[in-house]
N, C-alpha and C. Protein backbone atom coordinates (compact mmCIF):
# COMPACT_ATOMS: atom_id res chain seq x y z
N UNK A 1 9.23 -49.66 -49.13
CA UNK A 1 9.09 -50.52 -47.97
C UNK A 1 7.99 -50.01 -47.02
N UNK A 2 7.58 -48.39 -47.04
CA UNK A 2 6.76 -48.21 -46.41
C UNK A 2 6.63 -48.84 -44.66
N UNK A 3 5.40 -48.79 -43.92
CA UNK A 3 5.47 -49.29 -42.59
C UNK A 3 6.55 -50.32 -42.55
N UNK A 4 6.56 -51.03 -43.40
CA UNK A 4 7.44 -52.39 -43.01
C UNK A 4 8.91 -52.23 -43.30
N UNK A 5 9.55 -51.09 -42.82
CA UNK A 5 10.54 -50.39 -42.85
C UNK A 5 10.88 -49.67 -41.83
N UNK A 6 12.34 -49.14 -41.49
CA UNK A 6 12.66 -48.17 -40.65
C UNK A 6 13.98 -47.37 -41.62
N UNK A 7 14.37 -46.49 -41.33
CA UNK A 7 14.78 -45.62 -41.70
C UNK A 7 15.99 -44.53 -40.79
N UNK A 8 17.36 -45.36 -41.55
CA UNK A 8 18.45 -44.58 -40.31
C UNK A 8 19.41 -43.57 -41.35
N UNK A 9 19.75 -42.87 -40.55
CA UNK A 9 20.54 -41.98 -41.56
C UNK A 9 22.16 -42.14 -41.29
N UNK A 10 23.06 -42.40 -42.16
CA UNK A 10 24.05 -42.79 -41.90
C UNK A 10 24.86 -41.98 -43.65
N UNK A 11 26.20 -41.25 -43.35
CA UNK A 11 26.99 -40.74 -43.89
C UNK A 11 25.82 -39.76 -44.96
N UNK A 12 24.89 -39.01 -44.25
CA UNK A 12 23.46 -38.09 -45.03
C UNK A 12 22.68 -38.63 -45.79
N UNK A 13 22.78 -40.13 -45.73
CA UNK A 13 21.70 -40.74 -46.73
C UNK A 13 20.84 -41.44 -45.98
N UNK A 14 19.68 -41.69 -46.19
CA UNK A 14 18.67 -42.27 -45.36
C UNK A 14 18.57 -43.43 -46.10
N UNK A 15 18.78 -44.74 -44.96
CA UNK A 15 18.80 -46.17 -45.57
C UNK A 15 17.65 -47.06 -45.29
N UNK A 16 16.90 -47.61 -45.89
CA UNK A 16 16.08 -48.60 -45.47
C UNK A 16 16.27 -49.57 -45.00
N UNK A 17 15.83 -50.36 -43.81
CA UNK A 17 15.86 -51.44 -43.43
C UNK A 17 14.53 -52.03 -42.81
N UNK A 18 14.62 -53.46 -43.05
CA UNK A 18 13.63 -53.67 -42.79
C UNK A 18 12.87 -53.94 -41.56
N UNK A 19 11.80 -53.62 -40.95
CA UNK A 19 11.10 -53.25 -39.78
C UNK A 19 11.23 -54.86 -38.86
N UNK A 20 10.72 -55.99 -39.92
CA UNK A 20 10.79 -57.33 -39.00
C UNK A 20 11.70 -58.26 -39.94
N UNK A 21 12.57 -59.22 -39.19
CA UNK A 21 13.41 -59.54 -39.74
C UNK A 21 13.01 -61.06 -40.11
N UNK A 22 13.34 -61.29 -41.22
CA UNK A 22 13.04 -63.18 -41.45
C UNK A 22 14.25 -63.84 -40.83
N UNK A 23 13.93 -65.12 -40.66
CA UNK A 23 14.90 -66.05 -39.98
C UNK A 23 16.55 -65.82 -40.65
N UNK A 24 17.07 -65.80 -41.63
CA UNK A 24 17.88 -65.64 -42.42
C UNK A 24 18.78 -64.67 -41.93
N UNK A 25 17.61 -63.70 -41.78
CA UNK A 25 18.37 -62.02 -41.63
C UNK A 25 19.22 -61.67 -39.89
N UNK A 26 18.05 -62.36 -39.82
CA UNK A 26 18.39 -62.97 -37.54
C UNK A 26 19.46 -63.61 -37.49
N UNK A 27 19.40 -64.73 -38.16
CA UNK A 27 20.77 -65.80 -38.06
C UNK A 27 22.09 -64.61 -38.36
N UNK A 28 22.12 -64.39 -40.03
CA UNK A 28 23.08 -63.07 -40.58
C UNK A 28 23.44 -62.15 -39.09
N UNK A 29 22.03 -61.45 -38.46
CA UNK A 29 22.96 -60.70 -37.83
C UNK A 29 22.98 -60.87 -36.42
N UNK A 30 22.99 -61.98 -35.69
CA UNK A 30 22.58 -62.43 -34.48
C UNK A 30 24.10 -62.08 -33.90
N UNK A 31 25.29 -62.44 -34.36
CA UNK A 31 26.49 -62.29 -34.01
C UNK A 31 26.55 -60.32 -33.55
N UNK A 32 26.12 -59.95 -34.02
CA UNK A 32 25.64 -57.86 -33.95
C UNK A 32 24.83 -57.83 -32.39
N UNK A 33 23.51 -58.61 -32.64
CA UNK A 33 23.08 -58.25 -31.58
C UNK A 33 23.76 -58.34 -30.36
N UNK A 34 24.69 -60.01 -30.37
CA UNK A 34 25.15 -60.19 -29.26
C UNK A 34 26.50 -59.37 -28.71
N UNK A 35 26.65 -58.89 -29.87
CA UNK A 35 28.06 -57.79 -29.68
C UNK A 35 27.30 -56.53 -29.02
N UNK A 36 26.14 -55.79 -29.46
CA UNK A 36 25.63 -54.89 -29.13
C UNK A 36 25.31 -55.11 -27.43
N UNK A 37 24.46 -56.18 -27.11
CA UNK A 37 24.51 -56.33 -25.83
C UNK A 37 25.94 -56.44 -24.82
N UNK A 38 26.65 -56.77 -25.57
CA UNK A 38 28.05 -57.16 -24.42
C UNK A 38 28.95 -55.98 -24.27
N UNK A 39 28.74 -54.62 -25.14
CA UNK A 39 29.14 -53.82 -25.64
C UNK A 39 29.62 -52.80 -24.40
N UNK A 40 30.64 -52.74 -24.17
CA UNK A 40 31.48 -51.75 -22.75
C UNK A 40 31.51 -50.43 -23.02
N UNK A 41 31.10 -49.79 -24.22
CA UNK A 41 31.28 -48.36 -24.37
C UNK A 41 30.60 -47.87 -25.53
N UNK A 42 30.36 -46.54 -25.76
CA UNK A 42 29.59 -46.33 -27.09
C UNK A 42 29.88 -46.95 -28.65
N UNK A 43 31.30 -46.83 -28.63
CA UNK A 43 31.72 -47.01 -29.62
C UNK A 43 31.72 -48.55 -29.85
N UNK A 44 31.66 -49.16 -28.89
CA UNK A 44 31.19 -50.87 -29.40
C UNK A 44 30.29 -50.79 -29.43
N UNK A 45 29.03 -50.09 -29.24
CA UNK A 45 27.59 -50.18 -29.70
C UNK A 45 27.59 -50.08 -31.05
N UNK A 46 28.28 -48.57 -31.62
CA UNK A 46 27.89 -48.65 -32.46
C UNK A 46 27.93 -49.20 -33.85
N UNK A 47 29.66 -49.67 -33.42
CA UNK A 47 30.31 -50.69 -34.17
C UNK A 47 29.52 -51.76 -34.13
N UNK A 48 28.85 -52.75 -33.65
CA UNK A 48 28.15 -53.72 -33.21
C UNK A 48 26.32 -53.29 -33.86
N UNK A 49 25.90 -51.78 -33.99
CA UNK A 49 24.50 -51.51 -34.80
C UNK A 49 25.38 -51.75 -36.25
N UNK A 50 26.16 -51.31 -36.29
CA UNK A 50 26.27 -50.96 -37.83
C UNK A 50 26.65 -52.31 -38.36
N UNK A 51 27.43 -53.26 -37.92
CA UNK A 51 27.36 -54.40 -38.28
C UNK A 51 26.21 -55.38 -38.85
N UNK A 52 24.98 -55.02 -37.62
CA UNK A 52 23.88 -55.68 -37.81
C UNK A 52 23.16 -55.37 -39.05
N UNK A 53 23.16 -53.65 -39.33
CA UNK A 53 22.81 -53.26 -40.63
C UNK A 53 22.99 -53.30 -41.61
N UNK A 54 24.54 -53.72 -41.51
CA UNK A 54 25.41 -54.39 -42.67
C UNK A 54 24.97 -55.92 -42.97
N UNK A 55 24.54 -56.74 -41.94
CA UNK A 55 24.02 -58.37 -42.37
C UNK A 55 22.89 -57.74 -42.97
N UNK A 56 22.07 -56.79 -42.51
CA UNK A 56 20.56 -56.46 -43.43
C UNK A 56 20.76 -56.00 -44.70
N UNK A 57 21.83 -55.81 -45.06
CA UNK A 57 21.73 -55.16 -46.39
C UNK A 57 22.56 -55.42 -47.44
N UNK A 58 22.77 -56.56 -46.91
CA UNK A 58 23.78 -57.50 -47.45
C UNK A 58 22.89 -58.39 -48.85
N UNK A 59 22.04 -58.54 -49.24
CA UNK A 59 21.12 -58.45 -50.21
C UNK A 59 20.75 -57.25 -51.21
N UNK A 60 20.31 -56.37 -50.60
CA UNK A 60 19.54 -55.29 -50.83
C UNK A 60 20.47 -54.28 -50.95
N UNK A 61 21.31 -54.07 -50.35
CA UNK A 61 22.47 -52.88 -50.86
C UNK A 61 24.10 -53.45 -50.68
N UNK A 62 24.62 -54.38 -51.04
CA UNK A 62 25.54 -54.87 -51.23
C UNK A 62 26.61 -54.10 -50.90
N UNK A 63 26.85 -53.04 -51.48
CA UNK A 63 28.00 -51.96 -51.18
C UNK A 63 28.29 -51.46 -49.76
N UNK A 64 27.15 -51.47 -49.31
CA UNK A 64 26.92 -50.94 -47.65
C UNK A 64 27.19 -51.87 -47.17
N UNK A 65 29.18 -52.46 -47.20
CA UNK A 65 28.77 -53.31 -45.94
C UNK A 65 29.99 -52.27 -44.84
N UNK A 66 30.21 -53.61 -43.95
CA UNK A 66 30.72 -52.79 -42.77
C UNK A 66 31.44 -51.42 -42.24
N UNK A 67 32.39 -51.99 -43.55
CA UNK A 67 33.93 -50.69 -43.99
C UNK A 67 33.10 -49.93 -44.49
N UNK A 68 31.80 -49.78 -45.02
CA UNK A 68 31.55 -48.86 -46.05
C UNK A 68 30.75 -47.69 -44.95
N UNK A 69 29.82 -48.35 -43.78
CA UNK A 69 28.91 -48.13 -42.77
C UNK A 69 29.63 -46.91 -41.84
N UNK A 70 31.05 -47.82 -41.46
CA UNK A 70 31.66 -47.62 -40.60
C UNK A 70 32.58 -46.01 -40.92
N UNK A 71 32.84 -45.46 -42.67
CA UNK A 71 33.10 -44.80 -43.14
C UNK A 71 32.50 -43.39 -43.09
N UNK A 72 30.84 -44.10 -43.55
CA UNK A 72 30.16 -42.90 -43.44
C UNK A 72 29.64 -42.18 -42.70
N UNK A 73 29.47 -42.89 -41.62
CA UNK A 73 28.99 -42.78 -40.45
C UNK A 73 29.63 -41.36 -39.58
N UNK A 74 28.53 -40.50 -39.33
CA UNK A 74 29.01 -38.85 -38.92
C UNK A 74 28.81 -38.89 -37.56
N UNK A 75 30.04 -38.48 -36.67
CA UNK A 75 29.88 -38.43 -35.15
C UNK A 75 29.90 -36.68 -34.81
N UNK A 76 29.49 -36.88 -33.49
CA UNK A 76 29.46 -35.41 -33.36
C UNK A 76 30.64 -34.67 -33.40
N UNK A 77 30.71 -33.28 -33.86
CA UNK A 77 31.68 -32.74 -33.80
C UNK A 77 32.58 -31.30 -33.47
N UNK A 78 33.46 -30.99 -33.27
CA UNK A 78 33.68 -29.17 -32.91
C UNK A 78 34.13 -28.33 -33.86
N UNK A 79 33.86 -27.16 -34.21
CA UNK A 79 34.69 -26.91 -35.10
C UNK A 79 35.49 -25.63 -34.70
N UNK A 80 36.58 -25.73 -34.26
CA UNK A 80 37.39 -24.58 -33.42
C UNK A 80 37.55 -23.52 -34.78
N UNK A 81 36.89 -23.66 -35.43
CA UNK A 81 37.26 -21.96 -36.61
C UNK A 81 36.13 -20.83 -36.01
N UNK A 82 35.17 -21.53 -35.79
CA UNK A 82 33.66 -20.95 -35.70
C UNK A 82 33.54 -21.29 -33.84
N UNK A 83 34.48 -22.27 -33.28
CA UNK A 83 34.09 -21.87 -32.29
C UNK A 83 32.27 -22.55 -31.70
N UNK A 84 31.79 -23.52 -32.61
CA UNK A 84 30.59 -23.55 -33.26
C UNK A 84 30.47 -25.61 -32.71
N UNK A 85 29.57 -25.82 -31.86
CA UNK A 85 29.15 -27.48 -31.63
C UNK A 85 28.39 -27.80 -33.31
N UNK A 86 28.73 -28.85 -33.74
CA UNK A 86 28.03 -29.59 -35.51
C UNK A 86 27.05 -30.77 -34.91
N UNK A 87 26.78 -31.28 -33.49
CA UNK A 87 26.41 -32.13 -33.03
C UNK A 87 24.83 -32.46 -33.73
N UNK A 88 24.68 -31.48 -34.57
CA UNK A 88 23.32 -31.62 -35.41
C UNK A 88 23.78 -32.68 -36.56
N UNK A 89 25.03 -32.93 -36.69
CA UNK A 89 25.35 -33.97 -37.80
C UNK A 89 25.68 -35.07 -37.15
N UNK A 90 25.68 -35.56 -36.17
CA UNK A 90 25.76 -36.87 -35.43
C UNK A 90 24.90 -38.01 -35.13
N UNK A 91 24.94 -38.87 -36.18
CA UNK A 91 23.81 -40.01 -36.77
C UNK A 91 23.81 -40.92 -35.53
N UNK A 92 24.81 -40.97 -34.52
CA UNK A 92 24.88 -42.23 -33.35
C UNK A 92 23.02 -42.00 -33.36
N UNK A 93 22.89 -41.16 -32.87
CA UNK A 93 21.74 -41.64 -31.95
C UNK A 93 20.21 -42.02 -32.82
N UNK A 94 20.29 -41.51 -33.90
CA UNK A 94 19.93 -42.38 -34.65
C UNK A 94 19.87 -43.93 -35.19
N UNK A 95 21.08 -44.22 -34.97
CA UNK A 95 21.70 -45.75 -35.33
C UNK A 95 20.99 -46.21 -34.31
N UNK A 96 21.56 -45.89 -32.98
CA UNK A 96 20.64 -46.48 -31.58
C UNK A 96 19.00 -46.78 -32.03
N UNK A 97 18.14 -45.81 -32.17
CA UNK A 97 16.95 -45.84 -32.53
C UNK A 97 16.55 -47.01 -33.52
N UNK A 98 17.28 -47.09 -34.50
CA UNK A 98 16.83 -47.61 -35.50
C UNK A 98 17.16 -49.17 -35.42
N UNK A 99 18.33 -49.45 -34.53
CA UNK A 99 18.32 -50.74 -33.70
C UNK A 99 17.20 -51.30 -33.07
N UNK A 100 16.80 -50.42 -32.24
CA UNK A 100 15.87 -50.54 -31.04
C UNK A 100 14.69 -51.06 -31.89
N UNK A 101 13.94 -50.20 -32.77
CA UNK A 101 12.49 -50.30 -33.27
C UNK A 101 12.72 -51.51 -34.12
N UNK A 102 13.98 -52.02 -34.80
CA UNK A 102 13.96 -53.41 -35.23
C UNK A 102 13.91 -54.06 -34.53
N UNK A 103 14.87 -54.39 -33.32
CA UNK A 103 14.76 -55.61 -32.43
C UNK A 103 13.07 -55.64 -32.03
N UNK A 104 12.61 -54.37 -31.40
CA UNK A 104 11.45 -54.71 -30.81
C UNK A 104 10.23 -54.81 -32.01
N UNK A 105 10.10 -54.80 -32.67
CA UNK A 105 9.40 -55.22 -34.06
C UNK A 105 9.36 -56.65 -34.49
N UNK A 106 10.70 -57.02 -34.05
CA UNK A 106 11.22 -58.68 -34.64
C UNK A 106 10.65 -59.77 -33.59
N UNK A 107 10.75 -59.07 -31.97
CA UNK A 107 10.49 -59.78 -30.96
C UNK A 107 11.98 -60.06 -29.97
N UNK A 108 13.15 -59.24 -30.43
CA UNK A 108 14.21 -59.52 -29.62
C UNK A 108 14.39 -59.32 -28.29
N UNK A 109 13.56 -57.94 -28.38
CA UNK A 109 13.54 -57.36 -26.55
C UNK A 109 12.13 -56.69 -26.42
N UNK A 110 11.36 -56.82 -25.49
CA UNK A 110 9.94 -56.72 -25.02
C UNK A 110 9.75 -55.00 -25.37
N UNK A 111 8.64 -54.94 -25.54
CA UNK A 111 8.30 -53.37 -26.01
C UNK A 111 8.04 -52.62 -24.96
N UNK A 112 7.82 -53.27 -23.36
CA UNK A 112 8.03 -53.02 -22.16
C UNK A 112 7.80 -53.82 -20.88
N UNK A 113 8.78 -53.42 -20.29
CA UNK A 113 9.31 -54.13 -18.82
C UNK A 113 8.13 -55.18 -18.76
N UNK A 114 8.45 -56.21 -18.27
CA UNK A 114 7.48 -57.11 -17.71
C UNK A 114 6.94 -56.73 -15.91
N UNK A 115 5.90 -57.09 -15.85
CA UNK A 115 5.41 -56.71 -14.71
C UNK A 115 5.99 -57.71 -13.69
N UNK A 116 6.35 -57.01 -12.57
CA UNK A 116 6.79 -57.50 -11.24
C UNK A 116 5.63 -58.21 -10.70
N UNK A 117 6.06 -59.37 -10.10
CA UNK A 117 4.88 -60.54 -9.12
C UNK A 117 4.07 -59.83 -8.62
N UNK A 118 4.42 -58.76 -7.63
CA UNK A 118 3.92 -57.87 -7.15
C UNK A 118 2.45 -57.34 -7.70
N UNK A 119 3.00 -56.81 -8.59
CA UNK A 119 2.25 -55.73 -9.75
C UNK A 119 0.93 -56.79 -10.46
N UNK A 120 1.46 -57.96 -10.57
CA UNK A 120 0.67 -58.67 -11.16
C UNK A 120 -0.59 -59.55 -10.07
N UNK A 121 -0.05 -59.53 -8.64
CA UNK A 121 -0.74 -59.82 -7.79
C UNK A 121 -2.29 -59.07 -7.70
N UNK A 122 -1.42 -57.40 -7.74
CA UNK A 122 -2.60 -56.03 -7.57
C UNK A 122 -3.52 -56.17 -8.28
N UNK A 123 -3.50 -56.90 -9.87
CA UNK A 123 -4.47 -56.76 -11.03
C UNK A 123 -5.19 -57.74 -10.94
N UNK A 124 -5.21 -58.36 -10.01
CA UNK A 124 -6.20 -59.87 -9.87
C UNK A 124 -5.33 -61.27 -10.67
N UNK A 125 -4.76 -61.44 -11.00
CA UNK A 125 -4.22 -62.27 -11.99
C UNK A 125 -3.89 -63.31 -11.18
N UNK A 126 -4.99 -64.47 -11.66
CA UNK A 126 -4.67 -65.54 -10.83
C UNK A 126 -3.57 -66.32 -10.64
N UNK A 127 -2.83 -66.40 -11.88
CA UNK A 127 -1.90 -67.24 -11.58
C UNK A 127 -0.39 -66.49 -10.60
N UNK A 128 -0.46 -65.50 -9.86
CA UNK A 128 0.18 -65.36 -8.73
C UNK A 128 0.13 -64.32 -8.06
N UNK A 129 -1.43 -64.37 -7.91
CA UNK A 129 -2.07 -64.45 -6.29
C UNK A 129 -1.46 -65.38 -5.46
N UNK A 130 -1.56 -64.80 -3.92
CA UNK A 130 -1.44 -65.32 -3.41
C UNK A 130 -2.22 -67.12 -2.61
N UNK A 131 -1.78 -67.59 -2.52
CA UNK A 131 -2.70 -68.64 -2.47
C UNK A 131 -3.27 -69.72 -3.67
N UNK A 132 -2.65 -69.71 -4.11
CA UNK A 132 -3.29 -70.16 -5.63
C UNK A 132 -1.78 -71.18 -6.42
N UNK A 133 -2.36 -71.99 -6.90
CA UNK A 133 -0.59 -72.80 -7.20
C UNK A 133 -1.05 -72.52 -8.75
């Protein structure tokens, strides 16, 4: 898949998905995104990424779907023998990432902030200057 790919790691395997999504794949996982946005705590995020990754691969890796995502999926962890943080095995923030660079690849959410009236006044930009309809 190369560029036209991203790459999340979930239960130590690194999965491909694809970088921009066709109409199909949007529709499939549009119900994800909107869970991801409405999402009250981490754990509905991530329940809500992994879903979406599951409509993506619902072709392409069949086995990976939700239950399977939701299985492998490594959170951070303690290990009171050693006394020892494992938080080096905790894929969340990965999953996050690999959300992000799809949506903004696809066109879901802007690659950055839109400029304030303000801001856009300072740069000359006629259409809102002041004075100007």
């Amino acid at each position: 898949m190369g560029d036209e790919s991203v790459k999340v790691r979930i239960g130590g395997e690194e999965i491909e998905l694809p970088r921009i999504l066709n109409f199909a794949q949007l529709e499939r996982t549009w119900p994800a995104v909107e869970a991801y946005s409405a999402a009250a705590s981490g754990v509905q995020e991530i329940s809500a990424a992994l879903a979406f990754f599951a409509g993506l691969l619902v072709e392409t890796r069949p086995e990976l779907n939700l239950a399977e995502l939701k299985k492998r999926t490594r959170v951070e962890r303690f290990d009171p023998a050693t006394d020892s943080d494992l938080s080096s095995v905790d894929e969340r923030p990965g999953i996050h990432t690999a959300l992000s660079e799809i949506c903004k690849a696809s066109g879901l959410i802007p690659r950055r902030p839109p400029e304030t009236p303000a801001a856009e006044a300072a740069t000359g930009n006629p259409s809102t200057a002041i004075g100007n309809t």
